[in-house]
PDB file of N, CA and C in Angstrom:
ATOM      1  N   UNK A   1       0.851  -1.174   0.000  1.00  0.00           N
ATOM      2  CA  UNK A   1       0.000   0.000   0.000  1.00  0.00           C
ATOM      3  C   UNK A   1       0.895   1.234   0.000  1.00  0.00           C
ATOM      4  N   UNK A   2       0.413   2.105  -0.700  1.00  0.00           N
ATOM      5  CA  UNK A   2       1.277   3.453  -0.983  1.00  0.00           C
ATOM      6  C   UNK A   2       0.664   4.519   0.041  1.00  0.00           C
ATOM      7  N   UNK A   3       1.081   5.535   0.465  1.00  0.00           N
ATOM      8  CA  UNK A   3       0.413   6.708   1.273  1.00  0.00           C
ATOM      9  C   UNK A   3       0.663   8.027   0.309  1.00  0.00           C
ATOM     10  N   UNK A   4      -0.173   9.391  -0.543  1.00  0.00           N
ATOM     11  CA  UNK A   4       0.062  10.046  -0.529  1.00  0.00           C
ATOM     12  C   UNK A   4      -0.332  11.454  -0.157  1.00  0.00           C
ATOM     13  N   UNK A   5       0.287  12.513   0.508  1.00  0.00           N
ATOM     14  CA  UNK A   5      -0.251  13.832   1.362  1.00  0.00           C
ATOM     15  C   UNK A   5      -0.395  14.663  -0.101  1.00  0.00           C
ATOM     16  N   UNK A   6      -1.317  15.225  -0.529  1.00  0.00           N
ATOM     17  CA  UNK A   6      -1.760  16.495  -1.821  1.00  0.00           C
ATOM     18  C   UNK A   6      -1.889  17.728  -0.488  1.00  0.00           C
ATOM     19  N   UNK A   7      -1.789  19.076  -1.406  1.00  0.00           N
ATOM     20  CA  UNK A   7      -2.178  20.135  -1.306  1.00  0.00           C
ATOM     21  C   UNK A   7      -2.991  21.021  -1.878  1.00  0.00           C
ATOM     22  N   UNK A   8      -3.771  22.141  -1.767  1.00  0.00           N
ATOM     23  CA  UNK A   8      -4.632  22.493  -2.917  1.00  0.00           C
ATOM     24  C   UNK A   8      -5.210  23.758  -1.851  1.00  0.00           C
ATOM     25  N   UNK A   9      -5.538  24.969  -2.705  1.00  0.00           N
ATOM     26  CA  UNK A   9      -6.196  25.957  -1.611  1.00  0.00           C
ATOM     27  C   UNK A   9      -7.320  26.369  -2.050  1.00  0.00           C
ATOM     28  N   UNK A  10      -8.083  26.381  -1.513  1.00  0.00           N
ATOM     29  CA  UNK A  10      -9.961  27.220  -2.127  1.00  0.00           C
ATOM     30  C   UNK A  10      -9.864  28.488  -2.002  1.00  0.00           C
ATOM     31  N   UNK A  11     -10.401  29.023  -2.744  1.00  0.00           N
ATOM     32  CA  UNK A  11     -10.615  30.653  -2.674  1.00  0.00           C
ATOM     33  C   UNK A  11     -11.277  31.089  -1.278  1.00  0.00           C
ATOM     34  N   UNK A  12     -10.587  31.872  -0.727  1.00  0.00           N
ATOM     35  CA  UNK A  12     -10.454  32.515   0.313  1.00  0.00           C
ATOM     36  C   UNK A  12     -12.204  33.516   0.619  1.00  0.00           C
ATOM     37  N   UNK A  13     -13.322  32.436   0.839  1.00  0.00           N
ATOM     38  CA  UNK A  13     -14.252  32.953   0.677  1.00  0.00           C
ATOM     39  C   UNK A  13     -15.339  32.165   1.474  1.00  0.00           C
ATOM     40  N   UNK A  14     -15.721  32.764   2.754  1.00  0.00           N
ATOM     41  CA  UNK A  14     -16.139  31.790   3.456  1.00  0.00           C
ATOM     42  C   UNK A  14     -17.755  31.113   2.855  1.00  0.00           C
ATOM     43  N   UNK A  15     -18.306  31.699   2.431  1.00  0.00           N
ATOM     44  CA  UNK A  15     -19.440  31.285   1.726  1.00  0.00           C
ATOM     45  C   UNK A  15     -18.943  30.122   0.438  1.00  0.00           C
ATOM     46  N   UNK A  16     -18.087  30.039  -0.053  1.00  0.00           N
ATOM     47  CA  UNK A  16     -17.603  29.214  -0.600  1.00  0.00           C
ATOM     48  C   UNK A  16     -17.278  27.775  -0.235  1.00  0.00           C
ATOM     49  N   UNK A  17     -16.260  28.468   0.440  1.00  0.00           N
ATOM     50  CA  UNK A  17     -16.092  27.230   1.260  1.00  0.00           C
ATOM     51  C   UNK A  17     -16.998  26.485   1.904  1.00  0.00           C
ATOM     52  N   UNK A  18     -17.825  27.071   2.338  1.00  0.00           N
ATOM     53  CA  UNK A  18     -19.079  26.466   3.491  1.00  0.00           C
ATOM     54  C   UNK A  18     -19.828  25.443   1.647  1.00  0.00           C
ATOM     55  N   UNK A  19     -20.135  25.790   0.990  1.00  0.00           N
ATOM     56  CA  UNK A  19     -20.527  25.325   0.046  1.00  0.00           C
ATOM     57  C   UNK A  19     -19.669  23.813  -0.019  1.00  0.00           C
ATOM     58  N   UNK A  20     -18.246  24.275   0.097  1.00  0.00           N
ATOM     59  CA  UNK A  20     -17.322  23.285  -0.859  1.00  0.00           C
ATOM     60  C   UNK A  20     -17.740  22.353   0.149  1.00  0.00           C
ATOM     61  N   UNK A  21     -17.531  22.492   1.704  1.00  0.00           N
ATOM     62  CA  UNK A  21     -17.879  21.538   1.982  1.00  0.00           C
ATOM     63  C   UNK A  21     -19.238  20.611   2.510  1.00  0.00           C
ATOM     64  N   UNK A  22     -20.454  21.431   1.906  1.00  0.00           N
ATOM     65  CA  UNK A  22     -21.080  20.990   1.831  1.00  0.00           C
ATOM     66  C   UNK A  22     -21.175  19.544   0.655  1.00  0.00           C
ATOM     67  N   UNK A  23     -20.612  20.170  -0.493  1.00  0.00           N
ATOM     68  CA  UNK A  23     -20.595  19.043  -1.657  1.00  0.00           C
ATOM     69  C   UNK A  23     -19.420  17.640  -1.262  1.00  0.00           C
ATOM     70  N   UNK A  24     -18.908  17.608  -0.133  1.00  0.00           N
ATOM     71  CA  UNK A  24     -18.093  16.650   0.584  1.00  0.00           C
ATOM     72  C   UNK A  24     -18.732  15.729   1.424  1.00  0.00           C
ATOM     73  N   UNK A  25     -19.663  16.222   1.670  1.00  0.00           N
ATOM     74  CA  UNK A  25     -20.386  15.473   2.909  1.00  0.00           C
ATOM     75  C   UNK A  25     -21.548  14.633   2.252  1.00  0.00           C
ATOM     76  N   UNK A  26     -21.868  14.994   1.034  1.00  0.00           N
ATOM     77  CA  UNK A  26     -22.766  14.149  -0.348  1.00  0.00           C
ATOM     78  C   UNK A  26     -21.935  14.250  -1.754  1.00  0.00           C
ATOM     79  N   UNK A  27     -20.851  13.572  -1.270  1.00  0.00           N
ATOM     80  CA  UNK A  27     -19.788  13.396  -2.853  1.00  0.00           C
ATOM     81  C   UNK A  27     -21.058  12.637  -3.881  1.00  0.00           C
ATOM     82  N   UNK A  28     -20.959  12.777  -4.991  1.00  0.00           N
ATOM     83  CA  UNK A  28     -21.802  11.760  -5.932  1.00  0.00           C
ATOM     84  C   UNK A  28     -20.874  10.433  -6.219  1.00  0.00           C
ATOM     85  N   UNK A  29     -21.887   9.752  -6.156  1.00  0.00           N
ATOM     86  CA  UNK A  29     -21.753   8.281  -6.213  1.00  0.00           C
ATOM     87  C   UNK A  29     -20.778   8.119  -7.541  1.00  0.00           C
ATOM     88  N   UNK A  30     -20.696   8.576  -7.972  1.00  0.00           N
ATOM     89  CA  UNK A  30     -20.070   8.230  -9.966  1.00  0.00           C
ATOM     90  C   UNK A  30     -18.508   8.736  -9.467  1.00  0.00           C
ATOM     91  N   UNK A  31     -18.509   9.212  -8.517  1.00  0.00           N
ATOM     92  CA  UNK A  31     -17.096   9.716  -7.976  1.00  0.00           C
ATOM     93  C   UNK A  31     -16.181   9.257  -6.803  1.00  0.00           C
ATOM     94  N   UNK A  32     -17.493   9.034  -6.338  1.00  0.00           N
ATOM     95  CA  UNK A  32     -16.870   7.738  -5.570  1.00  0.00           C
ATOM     96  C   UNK A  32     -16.598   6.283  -6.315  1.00  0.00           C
ATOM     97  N   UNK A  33     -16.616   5.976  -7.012  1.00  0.00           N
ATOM     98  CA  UNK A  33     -16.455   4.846  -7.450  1.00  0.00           C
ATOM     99  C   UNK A  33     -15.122   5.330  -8.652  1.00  0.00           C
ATOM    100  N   UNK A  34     -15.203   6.407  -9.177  1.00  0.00           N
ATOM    101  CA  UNK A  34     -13.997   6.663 -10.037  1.00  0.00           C
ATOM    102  C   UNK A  34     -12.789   6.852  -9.128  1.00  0.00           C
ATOM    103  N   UNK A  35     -13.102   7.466  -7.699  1.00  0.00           N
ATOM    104  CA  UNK A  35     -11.977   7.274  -6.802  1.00  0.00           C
ATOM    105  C   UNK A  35     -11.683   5.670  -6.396  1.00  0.00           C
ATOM    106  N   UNK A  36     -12.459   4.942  -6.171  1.00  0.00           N
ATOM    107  CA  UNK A  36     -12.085   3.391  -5.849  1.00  0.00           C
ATOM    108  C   UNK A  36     -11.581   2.802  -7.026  1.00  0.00           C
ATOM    109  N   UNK A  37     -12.099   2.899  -8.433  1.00  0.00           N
ATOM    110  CA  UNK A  37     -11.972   2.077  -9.276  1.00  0.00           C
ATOM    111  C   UNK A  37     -10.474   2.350  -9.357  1.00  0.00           C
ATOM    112  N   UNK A  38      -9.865   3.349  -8.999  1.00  0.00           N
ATOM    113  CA  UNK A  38      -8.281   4.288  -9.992  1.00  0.00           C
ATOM    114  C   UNK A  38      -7.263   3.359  -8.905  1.00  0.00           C
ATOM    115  N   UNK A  39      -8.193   2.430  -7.385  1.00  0.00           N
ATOM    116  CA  UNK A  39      -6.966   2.155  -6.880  1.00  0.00           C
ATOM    117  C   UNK A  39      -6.794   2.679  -5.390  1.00  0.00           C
ATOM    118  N   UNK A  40      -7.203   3.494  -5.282  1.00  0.00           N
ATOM    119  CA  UNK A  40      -7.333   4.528  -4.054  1.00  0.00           C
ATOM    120  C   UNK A  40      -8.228   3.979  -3.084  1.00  0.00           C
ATOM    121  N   UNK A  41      -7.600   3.117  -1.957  1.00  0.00           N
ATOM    122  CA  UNK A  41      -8.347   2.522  -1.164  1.00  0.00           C
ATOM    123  C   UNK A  41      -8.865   3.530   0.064  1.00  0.00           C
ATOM    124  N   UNK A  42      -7.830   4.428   0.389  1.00  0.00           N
ATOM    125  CA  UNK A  42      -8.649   5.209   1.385  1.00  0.00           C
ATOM    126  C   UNK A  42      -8.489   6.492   1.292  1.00  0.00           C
ATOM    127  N   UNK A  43      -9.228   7.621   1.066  1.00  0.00           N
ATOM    128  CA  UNK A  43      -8.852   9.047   1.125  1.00  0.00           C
ATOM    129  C   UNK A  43      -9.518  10.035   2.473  1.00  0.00           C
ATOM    130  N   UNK A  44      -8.434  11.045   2.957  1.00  0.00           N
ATOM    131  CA  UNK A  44      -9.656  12.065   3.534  1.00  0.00           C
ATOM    132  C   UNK A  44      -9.104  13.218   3.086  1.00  0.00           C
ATOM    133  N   UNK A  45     -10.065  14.112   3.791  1.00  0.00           N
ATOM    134  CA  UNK A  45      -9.713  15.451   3.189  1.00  0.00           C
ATOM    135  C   UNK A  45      -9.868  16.350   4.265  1.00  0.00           C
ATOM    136  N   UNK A  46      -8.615  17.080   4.946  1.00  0.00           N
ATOM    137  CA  UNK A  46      -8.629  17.999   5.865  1.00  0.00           C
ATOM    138  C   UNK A  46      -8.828  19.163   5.380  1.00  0.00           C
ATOM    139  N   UNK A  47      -9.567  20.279   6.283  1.00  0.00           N
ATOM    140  CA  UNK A  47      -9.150  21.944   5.656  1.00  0.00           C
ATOM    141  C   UNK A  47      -8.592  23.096   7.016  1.00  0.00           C
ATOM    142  N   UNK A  48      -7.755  23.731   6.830  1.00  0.00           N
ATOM    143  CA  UNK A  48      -7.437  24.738   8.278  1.00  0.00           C
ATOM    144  C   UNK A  48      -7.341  26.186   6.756  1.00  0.00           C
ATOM    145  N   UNK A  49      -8.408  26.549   7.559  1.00  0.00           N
ATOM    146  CA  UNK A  49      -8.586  28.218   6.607  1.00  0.00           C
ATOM    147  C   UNK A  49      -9.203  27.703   5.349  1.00  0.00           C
ATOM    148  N   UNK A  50      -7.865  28.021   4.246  1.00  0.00           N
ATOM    149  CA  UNK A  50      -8.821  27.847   2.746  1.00  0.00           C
ATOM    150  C   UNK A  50      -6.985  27.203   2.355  1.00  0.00           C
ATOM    151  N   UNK A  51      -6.822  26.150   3.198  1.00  0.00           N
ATOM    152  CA  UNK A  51      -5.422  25.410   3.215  1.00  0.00           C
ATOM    153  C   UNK A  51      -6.406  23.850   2.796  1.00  0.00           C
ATOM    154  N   UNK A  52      -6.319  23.453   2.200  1.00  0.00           N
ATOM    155  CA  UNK A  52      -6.951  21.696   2.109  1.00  0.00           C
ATOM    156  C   UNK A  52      -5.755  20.751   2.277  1.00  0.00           C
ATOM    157  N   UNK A  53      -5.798  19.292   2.748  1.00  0.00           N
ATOM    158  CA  UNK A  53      -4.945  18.468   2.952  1.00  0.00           C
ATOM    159  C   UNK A  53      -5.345  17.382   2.563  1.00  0.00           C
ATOM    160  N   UNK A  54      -5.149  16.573   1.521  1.00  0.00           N
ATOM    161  CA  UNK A  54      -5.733  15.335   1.094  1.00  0.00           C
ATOM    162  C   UNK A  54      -4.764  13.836   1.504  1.00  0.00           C
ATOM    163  N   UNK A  55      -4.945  12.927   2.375  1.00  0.00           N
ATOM    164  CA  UNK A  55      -4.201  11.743   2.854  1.00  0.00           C
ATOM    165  C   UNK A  55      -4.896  10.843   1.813  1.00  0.00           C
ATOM    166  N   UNK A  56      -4.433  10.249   0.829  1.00  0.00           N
ATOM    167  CA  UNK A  56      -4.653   8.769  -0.138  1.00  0.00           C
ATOM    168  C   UNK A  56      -4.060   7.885   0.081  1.00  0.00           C
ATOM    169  N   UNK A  57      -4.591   6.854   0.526  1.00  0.00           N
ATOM    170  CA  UNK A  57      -4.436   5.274   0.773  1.00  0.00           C
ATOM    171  C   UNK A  57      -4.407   4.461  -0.492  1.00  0.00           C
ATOM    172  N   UNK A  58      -3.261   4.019  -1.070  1.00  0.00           N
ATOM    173  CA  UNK A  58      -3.615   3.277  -2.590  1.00  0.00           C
ATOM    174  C   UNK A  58      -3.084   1.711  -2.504  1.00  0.00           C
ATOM    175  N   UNK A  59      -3.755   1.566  -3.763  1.00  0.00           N
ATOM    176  CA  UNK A  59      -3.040  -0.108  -3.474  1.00  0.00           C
ATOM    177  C   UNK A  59      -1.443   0.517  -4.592  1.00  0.00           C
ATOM    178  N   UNK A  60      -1.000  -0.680  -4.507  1.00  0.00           N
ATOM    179  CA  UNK A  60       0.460  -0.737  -4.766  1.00  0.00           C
ATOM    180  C   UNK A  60       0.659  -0.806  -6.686  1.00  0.00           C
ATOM    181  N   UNK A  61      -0.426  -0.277  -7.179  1.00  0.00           N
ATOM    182  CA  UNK A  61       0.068  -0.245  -8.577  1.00  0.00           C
ATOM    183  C   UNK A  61      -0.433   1.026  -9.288  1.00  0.00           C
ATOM    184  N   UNK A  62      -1.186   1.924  -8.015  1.00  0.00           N
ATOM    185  CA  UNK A  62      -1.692   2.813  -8.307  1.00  0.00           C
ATOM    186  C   UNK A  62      -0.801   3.998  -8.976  1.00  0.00           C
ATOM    187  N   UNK A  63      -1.166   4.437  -9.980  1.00  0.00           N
ATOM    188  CA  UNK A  63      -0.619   5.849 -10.810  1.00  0.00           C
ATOM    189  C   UNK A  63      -1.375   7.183 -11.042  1.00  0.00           C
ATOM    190  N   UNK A  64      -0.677   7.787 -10.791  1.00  0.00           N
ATOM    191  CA  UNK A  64      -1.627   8.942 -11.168  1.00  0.00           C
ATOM    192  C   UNK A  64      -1.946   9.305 -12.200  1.00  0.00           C
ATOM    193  N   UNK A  65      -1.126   8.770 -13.234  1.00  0.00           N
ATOM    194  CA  UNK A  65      -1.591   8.981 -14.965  1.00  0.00           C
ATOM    195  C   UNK A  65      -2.323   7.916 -14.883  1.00  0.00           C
ATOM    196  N   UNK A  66      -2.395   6.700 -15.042  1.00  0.00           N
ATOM    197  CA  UNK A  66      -3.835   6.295 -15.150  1.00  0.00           C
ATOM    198  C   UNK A  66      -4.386   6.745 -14.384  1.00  0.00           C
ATOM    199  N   UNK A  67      -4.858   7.439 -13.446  1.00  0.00           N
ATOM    200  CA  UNK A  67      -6.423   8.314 -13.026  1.00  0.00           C
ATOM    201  C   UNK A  67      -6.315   8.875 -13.221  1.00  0.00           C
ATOM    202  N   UNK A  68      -6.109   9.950 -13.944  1.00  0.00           N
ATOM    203  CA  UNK A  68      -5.857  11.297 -14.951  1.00  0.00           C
ATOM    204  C   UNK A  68      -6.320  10.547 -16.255  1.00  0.00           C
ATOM    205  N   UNK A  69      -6.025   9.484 -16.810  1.00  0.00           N
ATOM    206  CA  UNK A  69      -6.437   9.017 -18.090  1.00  0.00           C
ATOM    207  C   UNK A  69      -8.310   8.464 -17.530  1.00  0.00           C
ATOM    208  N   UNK A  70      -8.199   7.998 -16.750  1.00  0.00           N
ATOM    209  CA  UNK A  70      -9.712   7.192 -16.431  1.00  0.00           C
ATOM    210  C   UNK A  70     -10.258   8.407 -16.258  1.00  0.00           C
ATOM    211  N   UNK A  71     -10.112   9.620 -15.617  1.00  0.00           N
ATOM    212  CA  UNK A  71     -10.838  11.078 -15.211  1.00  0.00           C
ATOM    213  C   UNK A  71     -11.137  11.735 -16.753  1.00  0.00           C
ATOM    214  N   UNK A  72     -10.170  11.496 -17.555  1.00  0.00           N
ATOM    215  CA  UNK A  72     -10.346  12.589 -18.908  1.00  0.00           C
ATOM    216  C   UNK A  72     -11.562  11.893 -19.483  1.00  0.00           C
ATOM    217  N   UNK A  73     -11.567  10.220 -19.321  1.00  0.00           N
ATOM    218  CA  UNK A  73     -12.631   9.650 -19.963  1.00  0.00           C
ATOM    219  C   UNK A  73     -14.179   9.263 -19.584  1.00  0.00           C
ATOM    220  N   UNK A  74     -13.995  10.398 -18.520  1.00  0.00           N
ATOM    221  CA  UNK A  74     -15.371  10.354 -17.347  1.00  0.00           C
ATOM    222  C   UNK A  74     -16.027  11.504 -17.285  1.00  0.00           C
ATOM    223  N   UNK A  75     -16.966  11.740 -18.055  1.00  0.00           N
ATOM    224  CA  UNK A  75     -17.951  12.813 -18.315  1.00  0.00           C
ATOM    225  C   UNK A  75     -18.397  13.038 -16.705  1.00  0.00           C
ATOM    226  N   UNK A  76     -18.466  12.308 -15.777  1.00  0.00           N
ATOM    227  CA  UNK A  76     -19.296  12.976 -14.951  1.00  0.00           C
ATOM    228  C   UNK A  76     -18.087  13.200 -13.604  1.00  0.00           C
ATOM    229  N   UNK A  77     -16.664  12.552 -13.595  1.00  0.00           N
ATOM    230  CA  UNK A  77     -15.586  13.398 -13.002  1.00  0.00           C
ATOM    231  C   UNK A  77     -15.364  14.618 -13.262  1.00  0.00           C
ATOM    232  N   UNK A  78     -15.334  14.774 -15.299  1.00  0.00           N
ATOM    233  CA  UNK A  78     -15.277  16.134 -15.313  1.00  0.00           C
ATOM    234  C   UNK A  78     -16.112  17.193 -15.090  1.00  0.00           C
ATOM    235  N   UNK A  79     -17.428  16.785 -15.124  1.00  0.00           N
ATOM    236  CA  UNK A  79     -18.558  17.834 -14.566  1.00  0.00           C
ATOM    237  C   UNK A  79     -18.009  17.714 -12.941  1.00  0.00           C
ATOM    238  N   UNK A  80     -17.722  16.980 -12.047  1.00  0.00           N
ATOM    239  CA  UNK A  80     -17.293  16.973 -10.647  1.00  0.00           C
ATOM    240  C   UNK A  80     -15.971  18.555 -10.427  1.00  0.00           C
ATOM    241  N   UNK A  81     -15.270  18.537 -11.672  1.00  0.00           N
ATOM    242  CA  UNK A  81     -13.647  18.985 -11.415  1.00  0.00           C
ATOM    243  C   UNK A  81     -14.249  20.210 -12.117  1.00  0.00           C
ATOM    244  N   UNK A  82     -14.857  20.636 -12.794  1.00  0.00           N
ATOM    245  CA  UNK A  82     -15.119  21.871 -13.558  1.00  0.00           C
ATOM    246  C   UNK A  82     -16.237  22.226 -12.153  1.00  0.00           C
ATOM    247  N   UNK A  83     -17.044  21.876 -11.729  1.00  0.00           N
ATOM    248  CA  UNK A  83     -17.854  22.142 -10.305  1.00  0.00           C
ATOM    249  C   UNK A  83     -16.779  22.711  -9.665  1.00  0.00           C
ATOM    250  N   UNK A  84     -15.963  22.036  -8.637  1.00  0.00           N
ATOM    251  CA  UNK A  84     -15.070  21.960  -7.877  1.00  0.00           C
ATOM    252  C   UNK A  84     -13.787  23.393  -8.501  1.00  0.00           C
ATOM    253  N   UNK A  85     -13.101  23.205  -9.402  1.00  0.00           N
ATOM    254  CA  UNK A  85     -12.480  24.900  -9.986  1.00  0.00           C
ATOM    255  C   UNK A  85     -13.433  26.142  -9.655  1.00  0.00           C
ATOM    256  N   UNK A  86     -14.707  25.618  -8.976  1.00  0.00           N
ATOM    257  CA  UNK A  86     -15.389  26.871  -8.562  1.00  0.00           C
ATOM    258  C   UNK A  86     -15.004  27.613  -7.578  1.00  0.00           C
ATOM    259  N   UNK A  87     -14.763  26.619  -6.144  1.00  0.00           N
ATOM    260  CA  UNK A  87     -14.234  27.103  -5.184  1.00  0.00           C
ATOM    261  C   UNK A  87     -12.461  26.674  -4.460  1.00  0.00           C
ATOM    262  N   UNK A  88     -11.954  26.236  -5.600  1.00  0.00           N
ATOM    263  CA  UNK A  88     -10.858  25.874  -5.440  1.00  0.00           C
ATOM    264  C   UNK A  88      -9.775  26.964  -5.742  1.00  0.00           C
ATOM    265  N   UNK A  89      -8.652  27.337  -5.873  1.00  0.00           N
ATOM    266  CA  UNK A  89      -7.101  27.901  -6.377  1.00  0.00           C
ATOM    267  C   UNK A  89      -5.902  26.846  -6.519  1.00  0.00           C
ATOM    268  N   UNK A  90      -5.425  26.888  -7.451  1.00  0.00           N
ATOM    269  CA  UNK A  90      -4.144  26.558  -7.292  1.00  0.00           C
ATOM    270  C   UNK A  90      -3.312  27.177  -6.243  1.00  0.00           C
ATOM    271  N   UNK A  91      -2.228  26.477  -5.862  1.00  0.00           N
ATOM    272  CA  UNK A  91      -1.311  26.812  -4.986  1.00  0.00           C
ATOM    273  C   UNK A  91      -0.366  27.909  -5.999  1.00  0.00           C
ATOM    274  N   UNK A  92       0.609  29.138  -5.330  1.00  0.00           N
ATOM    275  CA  UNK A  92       0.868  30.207  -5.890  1.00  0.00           C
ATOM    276  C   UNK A  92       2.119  29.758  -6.806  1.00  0.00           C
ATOM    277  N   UNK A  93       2.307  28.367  -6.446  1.00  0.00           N
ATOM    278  CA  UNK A  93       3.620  27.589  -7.286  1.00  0.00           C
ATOM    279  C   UNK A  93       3.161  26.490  -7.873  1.00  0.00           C
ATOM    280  N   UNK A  94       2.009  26.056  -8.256  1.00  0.00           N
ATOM    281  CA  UNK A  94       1.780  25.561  -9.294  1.00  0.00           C
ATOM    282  C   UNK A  94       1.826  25.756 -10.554  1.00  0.00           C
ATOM    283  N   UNK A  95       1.839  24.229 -11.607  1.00  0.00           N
ATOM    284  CA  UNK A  95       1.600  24.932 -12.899  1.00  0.00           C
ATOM    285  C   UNK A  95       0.055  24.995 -13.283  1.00  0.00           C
ATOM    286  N   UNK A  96       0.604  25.388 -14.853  1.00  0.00           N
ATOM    287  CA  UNK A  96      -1.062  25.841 -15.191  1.00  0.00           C
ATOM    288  C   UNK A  96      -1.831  25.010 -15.252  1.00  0.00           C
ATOM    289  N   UNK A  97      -2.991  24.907 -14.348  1.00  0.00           N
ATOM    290  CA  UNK A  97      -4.018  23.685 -14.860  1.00  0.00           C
ATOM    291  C   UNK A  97      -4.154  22.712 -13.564  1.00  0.00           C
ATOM    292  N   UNK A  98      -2.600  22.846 -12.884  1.00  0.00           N
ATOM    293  CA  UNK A  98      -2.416  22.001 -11.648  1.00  0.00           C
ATOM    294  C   UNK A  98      -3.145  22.366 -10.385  1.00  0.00           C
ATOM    295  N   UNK A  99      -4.096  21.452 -10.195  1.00  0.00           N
ATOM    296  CA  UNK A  99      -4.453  21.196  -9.054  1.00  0.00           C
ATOM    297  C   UNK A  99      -3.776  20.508  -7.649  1.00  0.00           C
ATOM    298  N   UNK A 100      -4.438  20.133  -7.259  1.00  0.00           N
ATOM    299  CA  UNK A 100      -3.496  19.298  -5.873  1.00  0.00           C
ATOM    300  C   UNK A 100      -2.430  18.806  -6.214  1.00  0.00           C
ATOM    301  N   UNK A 101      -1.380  19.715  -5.112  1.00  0.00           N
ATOM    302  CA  UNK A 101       0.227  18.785  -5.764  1.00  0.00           C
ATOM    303  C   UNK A 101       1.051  17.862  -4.191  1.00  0.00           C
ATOM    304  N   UNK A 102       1.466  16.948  -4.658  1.00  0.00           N
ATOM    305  CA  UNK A 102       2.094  16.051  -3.962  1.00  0.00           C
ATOM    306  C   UNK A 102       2.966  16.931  -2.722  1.00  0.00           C
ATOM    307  N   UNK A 103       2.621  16.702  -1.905  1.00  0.00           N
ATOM    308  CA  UNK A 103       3.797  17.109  -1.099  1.00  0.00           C
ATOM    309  C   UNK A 103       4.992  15.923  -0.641  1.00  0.00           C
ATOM    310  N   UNK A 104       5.871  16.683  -0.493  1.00  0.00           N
ATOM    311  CA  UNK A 104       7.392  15.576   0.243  1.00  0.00           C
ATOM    312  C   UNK A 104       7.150  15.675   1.831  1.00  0.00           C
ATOM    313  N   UNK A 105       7.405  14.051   2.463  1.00  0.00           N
ATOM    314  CA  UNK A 105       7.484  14.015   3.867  1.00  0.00           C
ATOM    315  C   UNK A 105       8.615  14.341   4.126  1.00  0.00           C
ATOM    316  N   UNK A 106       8.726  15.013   5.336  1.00  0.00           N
ATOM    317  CA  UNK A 106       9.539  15.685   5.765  1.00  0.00           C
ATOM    318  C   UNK A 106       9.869  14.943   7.458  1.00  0.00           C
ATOM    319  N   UNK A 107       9.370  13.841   7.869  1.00  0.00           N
ATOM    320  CA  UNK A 107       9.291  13.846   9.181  1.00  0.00           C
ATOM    321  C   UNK A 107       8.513  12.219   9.079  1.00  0.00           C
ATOM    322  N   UNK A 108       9.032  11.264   9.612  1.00  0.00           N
ATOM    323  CA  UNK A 108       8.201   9.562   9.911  1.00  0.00           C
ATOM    324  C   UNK A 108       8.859   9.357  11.441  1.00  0.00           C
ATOM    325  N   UNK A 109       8.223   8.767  12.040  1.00  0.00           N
ATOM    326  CA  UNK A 109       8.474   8.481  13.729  1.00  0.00           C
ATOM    327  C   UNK A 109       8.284   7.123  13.335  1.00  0.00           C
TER     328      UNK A 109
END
């Protein structure tokens, strides 16, 4: 099993946010299952401010280009991710287009 920590920031807007996470607490079903099918056995999703923290649990063959390839070919992920660019930002060092980026551990006990 693989572990990976993402980053990602929402627009700095509390009505937004209160939204974003409203649409968390009733993810759609077609998305949940595009998250299981890609491999991704366990995810959560923290927020402090308009800071998000995503922990992914994967099995051991999981890639992120194939779920980037299974997402491009999923009409209703991309209605999910074009939703979601509503109340989201890239981080101020991302590239263009990039959403949640991998962070490096820095620290295991």
């Amino acid at each position: 099993m693989k572990r990976y920590c993402l980053a990602l920031d929402l627009k700095d807007d509390p009505k937004l946010i209160e939204e974003y996470e409203k649409y968390h607490q009733n993810v759609w079903p077609e998305i949940k299952k595009s998250i299981t099918d890609s491999g991704i056995v366990d995810m959560q999703i923290y927020r402090l401010k308009d800071r998000m923290f995503m922990i992914m649990e994967t099995e051991d063959d999981f890639s992120f280009e194939k779920k980037a390839q299974m997402d491009a070919n999923n009409a209703k992920v991309q209605q999910w991710e074009q939703l979601m660019w509503t109340f989201q930002k890239s981080l101020p060092f991302a590239k263009p287009g990039e959403k949640w980026i991998i962070m490096d551990r820095v620290f295991k006990l």
